[in-house]
Structure formats: structure tokens, C-alpha cells
PDB file of N, CA and C in Angstrom:
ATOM      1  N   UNK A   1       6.133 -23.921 -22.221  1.00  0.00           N
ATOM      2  CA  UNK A   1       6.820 -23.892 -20.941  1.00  0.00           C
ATOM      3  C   UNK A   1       6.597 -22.525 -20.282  1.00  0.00           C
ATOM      4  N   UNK A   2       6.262 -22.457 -18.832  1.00  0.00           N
ATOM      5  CA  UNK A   2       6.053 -20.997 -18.281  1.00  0.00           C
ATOM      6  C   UNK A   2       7.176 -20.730 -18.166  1.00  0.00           C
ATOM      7  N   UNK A   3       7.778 -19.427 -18.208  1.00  0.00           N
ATOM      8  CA  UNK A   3       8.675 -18.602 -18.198  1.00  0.00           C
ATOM      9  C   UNK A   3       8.387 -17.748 -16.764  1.00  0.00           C
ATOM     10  N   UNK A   4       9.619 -17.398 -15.857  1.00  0.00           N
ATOM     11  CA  UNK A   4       9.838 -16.304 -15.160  1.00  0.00           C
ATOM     12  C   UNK A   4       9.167 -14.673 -15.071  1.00  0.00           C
ATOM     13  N   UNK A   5       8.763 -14.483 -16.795  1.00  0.00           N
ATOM     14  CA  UNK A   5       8.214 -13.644 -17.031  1.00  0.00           C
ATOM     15  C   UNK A   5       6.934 -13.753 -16.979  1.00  0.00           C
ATOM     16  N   UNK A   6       6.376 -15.172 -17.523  1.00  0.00           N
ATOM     17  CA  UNK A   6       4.785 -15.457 -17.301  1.00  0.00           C
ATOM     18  C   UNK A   6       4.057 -15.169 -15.629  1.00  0.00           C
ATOM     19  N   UNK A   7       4.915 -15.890 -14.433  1.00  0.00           N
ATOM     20  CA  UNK A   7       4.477 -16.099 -13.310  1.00  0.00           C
ATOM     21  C   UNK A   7       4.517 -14.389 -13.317  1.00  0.00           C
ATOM     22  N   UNK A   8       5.527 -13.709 -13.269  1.00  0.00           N
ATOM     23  CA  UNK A   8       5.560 -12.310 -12.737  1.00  0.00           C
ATOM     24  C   UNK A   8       4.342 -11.890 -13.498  1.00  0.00           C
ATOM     25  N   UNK A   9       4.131 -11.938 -14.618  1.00  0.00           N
ATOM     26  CA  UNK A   9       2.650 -10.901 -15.005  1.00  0.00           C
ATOM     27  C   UNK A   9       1.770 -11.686 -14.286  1.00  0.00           C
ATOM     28  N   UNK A  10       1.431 -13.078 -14.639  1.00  0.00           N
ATOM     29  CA  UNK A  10       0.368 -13.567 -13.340  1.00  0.00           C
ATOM     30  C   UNK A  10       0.263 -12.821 -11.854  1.00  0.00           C
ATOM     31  N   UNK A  11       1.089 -12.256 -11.129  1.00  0.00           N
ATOM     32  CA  UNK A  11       0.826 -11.867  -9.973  1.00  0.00           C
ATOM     33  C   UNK A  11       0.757 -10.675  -9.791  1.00  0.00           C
ATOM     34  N   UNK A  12       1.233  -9.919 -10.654  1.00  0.00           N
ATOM     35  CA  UNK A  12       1.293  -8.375 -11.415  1.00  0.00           C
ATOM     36  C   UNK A  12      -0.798  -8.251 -11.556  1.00  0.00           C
ATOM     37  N   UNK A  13      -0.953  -9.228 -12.361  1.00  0.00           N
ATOM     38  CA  UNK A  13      -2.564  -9.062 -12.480  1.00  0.00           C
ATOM     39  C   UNK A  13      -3.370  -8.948 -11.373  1.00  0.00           C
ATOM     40  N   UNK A  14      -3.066 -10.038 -10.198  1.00  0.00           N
ATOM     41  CA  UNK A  14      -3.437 -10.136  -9.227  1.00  0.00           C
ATOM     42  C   UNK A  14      -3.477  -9.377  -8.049  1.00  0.00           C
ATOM     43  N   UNK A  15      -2.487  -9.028  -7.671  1.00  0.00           N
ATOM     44  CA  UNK A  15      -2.064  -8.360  -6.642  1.00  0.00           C
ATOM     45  C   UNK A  15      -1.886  -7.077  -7.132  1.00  0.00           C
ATOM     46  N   UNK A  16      -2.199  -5.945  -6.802  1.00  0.00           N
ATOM     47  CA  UNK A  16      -2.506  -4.792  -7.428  1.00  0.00           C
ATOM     48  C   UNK A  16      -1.517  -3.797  -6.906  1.00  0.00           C
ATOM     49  N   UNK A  17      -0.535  -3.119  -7.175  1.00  0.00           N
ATOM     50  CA  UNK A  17       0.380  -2.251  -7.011  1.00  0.00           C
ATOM     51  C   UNK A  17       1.858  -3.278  -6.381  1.00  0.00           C
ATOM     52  N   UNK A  18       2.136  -4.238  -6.634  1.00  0.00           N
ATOM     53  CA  UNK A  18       3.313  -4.852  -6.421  1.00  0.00           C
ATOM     54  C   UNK A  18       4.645  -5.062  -7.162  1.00  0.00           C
ATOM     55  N   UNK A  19       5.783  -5.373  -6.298  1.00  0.00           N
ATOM     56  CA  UNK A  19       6.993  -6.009  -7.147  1.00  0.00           C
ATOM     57  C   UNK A  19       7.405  -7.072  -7.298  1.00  0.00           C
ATOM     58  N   UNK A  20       7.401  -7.266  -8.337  1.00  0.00           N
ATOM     59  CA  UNK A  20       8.027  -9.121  -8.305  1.00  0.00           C
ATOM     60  C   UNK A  20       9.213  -9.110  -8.820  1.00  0.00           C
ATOM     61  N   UNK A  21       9.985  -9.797  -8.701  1.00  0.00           N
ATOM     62  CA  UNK A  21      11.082 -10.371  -9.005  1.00  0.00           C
ATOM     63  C   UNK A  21      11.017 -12.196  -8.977  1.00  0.00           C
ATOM     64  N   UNK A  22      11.506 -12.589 -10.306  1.00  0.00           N
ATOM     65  CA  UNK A  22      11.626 -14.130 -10.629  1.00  0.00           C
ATOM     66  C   UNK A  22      12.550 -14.570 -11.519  1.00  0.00           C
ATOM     67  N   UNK A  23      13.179 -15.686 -10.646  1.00  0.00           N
ATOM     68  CA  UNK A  23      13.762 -16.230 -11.297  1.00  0.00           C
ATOM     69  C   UNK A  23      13.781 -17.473 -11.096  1.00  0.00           C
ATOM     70  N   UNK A  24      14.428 -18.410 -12.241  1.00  0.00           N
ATOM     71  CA  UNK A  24      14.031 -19.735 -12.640  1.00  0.00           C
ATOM     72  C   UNK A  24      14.340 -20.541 -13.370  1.00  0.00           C
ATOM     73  N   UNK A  25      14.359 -21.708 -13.670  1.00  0.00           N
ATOM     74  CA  UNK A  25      14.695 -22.596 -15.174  1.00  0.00           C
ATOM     75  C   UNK A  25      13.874 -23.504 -15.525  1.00  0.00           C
ATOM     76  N   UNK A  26      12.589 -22.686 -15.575  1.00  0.00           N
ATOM     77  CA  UNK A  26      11.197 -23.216 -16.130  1.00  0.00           C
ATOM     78  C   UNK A  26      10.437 -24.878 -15.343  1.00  0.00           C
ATOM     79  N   UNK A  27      10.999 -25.352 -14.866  1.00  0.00           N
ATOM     80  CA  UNK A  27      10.298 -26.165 -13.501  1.00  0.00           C
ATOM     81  C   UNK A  27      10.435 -25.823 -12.589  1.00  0.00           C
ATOM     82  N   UNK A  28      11.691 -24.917 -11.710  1.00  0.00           N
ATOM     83  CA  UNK A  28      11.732 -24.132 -10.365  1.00  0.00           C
ATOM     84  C   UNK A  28      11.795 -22.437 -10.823  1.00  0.00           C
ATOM     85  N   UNK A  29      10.850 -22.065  -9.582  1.00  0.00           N
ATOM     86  CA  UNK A  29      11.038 -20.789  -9.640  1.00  0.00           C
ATOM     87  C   UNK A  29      10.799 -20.406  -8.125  1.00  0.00           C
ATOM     88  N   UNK A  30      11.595 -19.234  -8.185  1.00  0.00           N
ATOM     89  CA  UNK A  30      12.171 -18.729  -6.724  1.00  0.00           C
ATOM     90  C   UNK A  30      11.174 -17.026  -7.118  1.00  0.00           C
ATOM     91  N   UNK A  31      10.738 -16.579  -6.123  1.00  0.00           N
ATOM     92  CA  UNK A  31      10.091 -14.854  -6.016  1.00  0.00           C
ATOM     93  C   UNK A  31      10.594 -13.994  -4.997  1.00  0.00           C
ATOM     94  N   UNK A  32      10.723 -12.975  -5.201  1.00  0.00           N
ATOM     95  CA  UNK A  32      10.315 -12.145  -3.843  1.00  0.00           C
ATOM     96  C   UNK A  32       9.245 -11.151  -4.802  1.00  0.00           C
ATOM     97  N   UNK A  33       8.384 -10.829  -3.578  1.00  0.00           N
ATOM     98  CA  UNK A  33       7.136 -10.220  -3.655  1.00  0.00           C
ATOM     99  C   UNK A  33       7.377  -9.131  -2.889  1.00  0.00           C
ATOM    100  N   UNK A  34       6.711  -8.061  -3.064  1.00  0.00           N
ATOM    101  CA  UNK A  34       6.655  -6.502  -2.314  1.00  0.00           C
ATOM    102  C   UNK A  34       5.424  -6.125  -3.154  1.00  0.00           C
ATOM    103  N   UNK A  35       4.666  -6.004  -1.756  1.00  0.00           N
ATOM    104  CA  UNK A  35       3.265  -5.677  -1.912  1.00  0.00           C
ATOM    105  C   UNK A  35       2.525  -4.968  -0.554  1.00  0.00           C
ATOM    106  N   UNK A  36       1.750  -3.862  -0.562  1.00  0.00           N
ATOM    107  CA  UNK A  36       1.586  -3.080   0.435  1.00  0.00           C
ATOM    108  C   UNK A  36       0.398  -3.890   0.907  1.00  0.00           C
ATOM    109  N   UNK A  37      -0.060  -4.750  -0.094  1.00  0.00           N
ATOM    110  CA  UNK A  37      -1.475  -5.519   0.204  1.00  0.00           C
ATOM    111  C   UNK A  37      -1.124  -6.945   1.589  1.00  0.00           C
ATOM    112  N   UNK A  38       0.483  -6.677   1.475  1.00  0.00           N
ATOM    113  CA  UNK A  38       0.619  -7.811   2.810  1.00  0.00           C
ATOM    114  C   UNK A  38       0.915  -7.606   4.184  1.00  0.00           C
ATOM    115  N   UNK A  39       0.553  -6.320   3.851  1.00  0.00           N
ATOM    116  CA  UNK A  39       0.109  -5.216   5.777  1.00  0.00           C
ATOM    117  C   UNK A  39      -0.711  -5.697   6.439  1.00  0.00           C
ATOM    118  N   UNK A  40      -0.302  -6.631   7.468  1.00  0.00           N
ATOM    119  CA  UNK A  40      -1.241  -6.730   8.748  1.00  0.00           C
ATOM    120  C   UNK A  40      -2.034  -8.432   8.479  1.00  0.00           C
ATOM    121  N   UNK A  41      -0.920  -9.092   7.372  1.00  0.00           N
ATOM    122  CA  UNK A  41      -0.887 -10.517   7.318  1.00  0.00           C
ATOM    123  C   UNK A  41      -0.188 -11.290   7.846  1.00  0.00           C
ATOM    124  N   UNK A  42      -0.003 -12.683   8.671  1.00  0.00           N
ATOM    125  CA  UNK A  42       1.295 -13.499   8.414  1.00  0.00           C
ATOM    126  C   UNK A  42       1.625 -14.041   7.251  1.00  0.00           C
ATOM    127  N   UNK A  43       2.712 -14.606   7.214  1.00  0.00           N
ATOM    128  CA  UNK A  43       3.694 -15.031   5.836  1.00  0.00           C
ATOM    129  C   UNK A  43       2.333 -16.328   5.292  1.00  0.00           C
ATOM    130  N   UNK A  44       1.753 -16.852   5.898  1.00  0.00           N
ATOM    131  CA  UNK A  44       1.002 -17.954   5.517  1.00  0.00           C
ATOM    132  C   UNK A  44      -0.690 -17.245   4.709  1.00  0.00           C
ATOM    133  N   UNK A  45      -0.855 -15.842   4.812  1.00  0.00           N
ATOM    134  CA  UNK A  45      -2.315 -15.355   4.791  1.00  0.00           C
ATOM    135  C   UNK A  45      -1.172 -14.591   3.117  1.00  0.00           C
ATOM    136  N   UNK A  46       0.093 -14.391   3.562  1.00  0.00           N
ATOM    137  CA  UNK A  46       0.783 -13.472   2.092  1.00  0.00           C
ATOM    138  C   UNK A  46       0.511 -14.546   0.836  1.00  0.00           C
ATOM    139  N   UNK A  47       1.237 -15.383   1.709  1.00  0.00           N
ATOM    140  CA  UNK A  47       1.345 -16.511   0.181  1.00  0.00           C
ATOM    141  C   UNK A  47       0.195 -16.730  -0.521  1.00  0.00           C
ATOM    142  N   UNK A  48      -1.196 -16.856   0.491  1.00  0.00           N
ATOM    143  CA  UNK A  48      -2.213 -17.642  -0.285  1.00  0.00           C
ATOM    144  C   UNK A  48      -2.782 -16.784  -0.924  1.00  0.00           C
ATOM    145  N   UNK A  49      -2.737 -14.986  -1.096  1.00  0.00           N
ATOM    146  CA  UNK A  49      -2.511 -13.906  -1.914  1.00  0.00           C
ATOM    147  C   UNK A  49      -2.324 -14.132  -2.708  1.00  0.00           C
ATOM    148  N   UNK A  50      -0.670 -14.844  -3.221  1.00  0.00           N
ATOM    149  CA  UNK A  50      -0.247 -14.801  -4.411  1.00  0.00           C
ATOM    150  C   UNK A  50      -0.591 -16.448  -5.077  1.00  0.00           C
ATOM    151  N   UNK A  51      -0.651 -17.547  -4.270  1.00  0.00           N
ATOM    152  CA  UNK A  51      -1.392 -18.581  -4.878  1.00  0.00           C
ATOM    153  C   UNK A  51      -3.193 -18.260  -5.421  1.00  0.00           C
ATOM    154  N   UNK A  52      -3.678 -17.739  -4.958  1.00  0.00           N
ATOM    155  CA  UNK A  52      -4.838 -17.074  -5.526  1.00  0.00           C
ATOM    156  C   UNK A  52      -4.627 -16.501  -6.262  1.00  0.00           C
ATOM    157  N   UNK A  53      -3.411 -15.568  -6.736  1.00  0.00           N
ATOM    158  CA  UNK A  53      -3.123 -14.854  -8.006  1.00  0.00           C
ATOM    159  C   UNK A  53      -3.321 -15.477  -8.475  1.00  0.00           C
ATOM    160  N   UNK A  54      -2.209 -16.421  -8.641  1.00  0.00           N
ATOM    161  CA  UNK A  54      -1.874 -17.887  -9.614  1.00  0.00           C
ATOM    162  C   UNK A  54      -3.012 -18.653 -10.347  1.00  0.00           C
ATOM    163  N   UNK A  55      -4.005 -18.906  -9.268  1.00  0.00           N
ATOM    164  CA  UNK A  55      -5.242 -19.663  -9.649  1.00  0.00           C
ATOM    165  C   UNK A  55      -4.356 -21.125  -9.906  1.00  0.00           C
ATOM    166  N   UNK A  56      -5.098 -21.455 -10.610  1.00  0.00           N
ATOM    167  CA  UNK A  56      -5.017 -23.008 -11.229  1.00  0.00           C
ATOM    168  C   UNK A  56      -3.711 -23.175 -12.064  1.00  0.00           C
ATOM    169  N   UNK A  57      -2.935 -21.938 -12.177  1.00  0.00           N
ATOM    170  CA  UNK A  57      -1.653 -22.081 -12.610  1.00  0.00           C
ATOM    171  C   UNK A  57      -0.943 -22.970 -11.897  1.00  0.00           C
ATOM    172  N   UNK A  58      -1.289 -23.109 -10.186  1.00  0.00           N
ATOM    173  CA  UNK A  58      -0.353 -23.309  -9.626  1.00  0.00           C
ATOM    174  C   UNK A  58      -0.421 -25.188  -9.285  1.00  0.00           C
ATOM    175  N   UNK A  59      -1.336 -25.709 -10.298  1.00  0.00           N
ATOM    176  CA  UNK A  59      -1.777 -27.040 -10.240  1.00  0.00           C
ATOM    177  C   UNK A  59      -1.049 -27.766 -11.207  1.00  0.00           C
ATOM    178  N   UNK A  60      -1.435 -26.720 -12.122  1.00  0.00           N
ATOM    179  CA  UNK A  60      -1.156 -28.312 -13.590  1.00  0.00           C
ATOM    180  C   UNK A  60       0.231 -26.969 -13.940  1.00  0.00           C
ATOM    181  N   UNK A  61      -0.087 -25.951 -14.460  1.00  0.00           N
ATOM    182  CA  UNK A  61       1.946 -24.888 -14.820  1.00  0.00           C
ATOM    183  C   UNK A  61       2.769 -24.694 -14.170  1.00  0.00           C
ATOM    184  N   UNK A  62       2.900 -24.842 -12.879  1.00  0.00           N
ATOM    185  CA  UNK A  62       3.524 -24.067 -12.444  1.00  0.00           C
ATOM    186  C   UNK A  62       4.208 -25.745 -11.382  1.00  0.00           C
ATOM    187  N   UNK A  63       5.789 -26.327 -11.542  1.00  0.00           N
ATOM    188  CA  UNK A  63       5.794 -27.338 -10.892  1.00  0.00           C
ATOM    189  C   UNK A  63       6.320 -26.911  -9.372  1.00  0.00           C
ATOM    190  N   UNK A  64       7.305 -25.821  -9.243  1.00  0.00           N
ATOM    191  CA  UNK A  64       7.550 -25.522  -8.012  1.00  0.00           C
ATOM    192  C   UNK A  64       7.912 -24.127  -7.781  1.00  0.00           C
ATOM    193  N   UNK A  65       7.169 -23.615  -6.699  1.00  0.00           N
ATOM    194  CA  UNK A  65       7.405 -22.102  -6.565  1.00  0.00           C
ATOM    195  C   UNK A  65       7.696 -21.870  -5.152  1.00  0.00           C
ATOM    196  N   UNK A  66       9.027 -21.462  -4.914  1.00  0.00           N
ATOM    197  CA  UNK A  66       9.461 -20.904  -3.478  1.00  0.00           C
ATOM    198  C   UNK A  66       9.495 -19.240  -3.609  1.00  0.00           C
ATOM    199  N   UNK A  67       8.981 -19.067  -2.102  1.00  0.00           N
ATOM    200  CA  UNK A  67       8.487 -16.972  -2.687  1.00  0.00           C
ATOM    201  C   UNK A  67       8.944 -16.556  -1.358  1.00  0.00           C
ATOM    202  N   UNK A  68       9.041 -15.651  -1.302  1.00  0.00           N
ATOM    203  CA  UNK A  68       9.581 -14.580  -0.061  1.00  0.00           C
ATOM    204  C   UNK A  68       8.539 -13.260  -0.325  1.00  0.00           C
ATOM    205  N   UNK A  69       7.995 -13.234   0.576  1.00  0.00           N
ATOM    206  CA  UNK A  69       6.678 -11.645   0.883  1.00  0.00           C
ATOM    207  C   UNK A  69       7.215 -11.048   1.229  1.00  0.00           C
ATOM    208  N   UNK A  70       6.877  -9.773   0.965  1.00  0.00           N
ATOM    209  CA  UNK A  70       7.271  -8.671   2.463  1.00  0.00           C
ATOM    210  C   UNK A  70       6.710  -7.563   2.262  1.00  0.00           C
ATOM    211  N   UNK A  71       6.137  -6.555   2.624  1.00  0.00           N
ATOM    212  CA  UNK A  71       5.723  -4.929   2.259  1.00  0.00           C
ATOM    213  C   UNK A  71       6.938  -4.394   2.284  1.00  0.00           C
ATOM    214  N   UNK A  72       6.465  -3.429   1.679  1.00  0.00           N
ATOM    215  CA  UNK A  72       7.819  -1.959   1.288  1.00  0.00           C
ATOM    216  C   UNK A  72       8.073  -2.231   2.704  1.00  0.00           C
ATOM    217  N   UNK A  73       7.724  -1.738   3.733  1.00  0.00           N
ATOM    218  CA  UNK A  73       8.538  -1.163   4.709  1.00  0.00           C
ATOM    219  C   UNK A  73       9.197  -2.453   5.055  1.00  0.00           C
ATOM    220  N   UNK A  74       9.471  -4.047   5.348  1.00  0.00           N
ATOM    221  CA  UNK A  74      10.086  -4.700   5.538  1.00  0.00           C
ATOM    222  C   UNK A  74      11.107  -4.941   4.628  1.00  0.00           C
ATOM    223  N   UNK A  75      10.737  -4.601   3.399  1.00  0.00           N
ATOM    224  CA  UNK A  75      11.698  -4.813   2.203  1.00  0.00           C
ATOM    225  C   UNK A  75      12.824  -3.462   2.372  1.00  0.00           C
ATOM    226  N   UNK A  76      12.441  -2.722   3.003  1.00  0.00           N
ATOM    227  CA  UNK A  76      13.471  -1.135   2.537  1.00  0.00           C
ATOM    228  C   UNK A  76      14.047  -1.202   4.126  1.00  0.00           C
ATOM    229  N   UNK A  77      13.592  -1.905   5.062  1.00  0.00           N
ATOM    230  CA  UNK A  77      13.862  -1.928   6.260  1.00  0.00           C
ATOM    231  C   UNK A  77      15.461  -3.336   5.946  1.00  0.00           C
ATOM    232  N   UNK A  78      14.850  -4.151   5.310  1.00  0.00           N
ATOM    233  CA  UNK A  78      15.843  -5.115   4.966  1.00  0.00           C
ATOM    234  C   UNK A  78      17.328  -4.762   3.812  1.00  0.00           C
ATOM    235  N   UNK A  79      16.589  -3.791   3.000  1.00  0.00           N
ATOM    236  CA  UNK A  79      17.788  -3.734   2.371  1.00  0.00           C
ATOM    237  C   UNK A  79      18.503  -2.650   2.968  1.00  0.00           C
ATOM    238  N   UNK A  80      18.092  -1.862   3.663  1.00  0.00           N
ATOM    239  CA  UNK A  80      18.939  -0.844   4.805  1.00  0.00           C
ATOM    240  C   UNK A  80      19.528  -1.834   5.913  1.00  0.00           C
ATOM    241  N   UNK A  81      19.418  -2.745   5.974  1.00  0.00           N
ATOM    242  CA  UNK A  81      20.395  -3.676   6.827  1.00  0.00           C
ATOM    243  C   UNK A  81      21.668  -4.393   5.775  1.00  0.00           C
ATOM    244  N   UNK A  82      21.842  -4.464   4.756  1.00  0.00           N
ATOM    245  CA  UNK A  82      22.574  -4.988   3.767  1.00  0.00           C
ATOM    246  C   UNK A  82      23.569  -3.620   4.071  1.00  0.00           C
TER     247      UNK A  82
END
């Protein structure tokens, strides 16, 4: 069974200087992503980033993944609104 921890090193490999956060109960898993690599993307060019991480994980392991992107500065911009 993939674990919360599996997907996060999967995208950890992929995406090169990022944060993940996951959580889950091994058929759903929820992300947020922070990655400087999603500067000057829309939310639709972020995701397919991290589904390309994924590769073929995201076919036959992985049954459902809801994710939230953002770069540092939207992420530190967001939690300075909290």
C-alpha cells in the first residue's frame, strides 16, 4: 500500500528544492506543494510538474490525489494572511 510518505519522496525526487506536505489513508491523498519551480506557471502547467514526478505512479498506485501548488512567495504571502 503507498503511504503518505512514499508520494512525498516521489515528488521530493522530482521536483528539485521543494515542500511537500501529505496526508492520507492510503487510497486518498490530499498535498500542498511549495516549489520555486512553479514561478511563472498556471495551477494546470504546476500540477502536470508533479504528475510527471509521479510518472506511472499515478496510474496503477496512486488511486486519488488532490494537491494545492504554490511558490514560497504565495505560500508565505498566504500564511501572512492567516
Amino acid at each position: 500500500m503507498v503511504t503518505p510518505e512514499d508520494i512525498k519522496g516521489w515528488i521530493e525526487q522530482g521536483i528539485s528544492d521543494c515542500r511537500v506536505e501529505i496526508t492520507g489513508d492510503g487510497q486518498h491523498f490530499y498535498a500542498v506543494i511549495i516549489s520555486p519551480a512553479f514561478a511563472g506557471q498556471n495551477r494546470v502547467q504546476q500540477h502536470q510538474l508533479v504528475y510527471k514526478a509521479l510518472g506511472e505512479r499515478m496510474k496503477a498506485e496512486i488511486h486519488a490525489l488532490s494537491m494545492q501548488t504554490m511558490t514560497p512567495e504565495e505560500y508565505a504571502a498566504d500564511d501572512a494572511a492567516d
